[in-house]
N, C-alpha and C. Protein backbone atom coordinates (compact mmCIF):
# COMPACT_ATOMS: atom_id res chain seq x y z
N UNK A 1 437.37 142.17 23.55
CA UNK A 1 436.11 141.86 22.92
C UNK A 1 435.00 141.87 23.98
N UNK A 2 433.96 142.34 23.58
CA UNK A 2 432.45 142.39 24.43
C UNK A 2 431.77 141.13 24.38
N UNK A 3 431.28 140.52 25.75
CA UNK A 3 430.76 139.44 25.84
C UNK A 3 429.30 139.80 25.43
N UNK A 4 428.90 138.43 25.12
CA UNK A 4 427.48 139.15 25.08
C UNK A 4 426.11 139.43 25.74
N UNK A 5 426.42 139.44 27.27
CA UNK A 5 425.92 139.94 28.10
C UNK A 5 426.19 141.67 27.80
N UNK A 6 427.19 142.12 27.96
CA UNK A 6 427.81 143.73 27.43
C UNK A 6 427.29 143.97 26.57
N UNK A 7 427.68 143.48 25.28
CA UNK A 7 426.63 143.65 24.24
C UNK A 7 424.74 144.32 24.17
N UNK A 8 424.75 143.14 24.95
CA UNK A 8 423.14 143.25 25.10
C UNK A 8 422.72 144.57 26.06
N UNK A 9 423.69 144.45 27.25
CA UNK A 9 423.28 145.74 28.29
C UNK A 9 423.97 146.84 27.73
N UNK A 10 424.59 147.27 26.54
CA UNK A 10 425.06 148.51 25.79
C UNK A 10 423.58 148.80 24.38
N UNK A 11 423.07 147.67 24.09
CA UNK A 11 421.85 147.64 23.06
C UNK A 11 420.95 148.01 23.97
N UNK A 12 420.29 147.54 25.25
CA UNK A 12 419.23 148.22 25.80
C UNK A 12 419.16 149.64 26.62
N UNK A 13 421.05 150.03 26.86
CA UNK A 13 420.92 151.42 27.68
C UNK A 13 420.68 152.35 25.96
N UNK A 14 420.71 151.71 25.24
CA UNK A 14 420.96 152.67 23.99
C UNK A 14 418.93 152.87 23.76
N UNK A 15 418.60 151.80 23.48
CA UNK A 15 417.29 151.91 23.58
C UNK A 15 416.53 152.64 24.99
N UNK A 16 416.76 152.85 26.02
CA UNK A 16 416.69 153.55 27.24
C UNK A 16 416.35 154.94 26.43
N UNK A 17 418.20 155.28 26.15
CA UNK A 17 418.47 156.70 25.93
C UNK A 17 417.33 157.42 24.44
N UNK A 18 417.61 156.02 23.54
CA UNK A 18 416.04 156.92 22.53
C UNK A 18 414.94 157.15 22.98
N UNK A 19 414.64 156.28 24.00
CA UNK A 19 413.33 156.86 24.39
C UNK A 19 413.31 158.03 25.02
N UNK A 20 413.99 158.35 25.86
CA UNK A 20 414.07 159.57 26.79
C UNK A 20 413.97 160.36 25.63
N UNK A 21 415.07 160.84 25.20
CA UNK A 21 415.08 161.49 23.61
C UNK A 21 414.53 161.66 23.00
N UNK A 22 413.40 160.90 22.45
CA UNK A 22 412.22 161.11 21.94
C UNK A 22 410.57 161.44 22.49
N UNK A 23 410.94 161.17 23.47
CA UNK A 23 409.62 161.74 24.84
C UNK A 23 410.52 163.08 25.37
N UNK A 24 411.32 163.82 25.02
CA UNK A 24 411.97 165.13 25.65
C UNK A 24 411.45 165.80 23.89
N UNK A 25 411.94 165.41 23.06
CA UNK A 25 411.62 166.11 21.85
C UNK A 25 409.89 166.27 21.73
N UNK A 26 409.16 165.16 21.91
CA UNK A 26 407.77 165.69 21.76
C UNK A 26 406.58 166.24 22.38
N UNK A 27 407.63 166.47 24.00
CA UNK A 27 407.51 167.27 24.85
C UNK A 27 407.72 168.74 24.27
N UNK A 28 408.69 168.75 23.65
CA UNK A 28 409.04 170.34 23.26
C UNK A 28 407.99 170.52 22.23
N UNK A 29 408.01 169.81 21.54
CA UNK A 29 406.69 169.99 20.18
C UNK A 29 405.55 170.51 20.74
N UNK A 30 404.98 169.28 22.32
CA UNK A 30 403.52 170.36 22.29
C UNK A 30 403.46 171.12 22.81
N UNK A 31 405.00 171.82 23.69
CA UNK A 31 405.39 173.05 24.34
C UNK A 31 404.87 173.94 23.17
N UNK A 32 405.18 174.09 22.06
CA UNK A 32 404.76 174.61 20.98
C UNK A 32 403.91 174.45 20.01
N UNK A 33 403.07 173.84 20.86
CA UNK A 33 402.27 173.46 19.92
C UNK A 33 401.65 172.68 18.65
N UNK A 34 402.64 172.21 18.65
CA UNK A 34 403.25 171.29 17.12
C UNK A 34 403.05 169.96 17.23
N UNK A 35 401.63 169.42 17.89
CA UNK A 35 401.60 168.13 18.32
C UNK A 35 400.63 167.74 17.38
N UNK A 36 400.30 168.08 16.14
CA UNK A 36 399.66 167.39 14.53
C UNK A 36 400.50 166.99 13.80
N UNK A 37 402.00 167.95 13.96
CA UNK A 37 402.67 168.00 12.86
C UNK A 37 403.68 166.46 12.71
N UNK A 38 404.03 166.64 11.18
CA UNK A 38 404.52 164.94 10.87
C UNK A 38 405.80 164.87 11.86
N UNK A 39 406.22 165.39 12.10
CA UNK A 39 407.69 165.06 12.98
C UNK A 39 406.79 164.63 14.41
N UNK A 40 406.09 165.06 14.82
CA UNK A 40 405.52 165.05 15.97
C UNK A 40 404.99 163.39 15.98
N UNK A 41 404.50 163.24 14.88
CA UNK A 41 403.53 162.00 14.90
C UNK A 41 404.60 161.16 14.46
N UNK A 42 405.77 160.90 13.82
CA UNK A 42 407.27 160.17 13.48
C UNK A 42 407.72 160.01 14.93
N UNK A 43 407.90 160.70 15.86
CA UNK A 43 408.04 160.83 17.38
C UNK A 43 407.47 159.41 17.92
N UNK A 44 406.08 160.08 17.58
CA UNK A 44 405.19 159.28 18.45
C UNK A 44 405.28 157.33 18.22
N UNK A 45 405.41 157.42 16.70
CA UNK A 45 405.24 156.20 16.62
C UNK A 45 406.79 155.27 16.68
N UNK A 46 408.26 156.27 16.90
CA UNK A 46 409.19 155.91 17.43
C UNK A 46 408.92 155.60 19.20
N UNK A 47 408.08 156.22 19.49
CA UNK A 47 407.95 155.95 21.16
C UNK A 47 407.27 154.84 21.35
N UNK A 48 406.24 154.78 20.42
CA UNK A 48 405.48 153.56 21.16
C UNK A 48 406.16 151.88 20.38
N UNK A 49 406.96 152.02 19.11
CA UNK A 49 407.62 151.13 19.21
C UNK A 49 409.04 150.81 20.05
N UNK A 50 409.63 151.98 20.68
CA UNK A 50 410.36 151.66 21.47
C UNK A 50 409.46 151.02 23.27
N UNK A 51 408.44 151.85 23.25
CA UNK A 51 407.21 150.85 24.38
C UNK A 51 407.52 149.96 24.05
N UNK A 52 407.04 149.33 22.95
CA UNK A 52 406.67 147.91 23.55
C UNK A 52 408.30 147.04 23.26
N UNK A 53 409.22 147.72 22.54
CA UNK A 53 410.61 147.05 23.17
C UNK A 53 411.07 146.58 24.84
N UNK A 54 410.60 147.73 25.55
CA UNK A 54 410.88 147.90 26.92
C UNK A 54 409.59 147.36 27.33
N UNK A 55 408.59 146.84 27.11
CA UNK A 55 407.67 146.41 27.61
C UNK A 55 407.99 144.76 27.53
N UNK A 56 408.64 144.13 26.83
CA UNK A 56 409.35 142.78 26.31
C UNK A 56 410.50 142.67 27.57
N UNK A 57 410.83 143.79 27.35
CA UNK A 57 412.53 143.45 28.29
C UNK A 57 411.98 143.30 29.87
N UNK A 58 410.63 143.78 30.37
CA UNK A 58 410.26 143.98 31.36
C UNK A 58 409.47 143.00 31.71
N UNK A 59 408.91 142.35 31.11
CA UNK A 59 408.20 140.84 30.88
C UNK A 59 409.15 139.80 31.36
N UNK A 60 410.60 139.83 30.68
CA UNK A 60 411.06 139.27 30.84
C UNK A 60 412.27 139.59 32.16
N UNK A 61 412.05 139.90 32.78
CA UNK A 61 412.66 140.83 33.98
C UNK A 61 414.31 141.27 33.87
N UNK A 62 414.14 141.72 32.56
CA UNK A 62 415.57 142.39 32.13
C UNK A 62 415.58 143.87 32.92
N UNK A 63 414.68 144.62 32.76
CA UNK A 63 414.44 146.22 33.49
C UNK A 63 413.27 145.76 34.69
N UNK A 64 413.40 146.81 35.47
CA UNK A 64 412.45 146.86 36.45
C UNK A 64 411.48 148.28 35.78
N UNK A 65 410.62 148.51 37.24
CA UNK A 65 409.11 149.02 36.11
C UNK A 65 409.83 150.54 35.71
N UNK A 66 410.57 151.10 36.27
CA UNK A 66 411.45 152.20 35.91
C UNK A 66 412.23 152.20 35.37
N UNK A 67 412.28 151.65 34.17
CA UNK A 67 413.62 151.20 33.21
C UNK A 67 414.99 150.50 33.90
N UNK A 68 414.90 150.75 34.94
CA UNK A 68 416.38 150.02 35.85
C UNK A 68 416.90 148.98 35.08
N UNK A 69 418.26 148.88 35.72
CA UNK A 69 418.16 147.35 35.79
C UNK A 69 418.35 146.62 36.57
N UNK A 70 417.32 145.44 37.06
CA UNK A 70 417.07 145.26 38.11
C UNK A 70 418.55 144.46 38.90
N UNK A 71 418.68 144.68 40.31
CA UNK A 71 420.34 144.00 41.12
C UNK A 71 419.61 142.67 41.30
N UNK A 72 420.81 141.69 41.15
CA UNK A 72 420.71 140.55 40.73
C UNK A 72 421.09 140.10 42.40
């Protein structure tokens, strides 16, 4: 069984990885141009609510300013 320290540091590398994921996808969009379109702007507003997730965790000195996590 996962403690829930594990828990928690498997929920925030997961939140990590959407963001990357979703700042690589709407990167490609305005590679093409496609930075009006609704997927583009669904992107966007997945990114900035994953911001201010990681902006919480960083407040609270869970990540360092580079998503890390900071050595204890």
């Amino acid at each position: 069984m996962n403690t829930r320290e594990e828990r928690f540091e498997a929920m925030l590398r997961d939140i990590l990885n959407q963001y990357d994921s979703t700042v690589r996808k709407m990167d490609s969009l305005k590679a093409e141009s496609k930075n009006k379109s609704v997927t583009f702007r669904q992107l966007l507003s997945s990114k900035l609510t994953l911001q201010n997730i990681l902006a919480i965790y960083k407040t609270y000195g869970l990540i360092d300013e580079n998503g890390n996590f900071p050595s204890d």
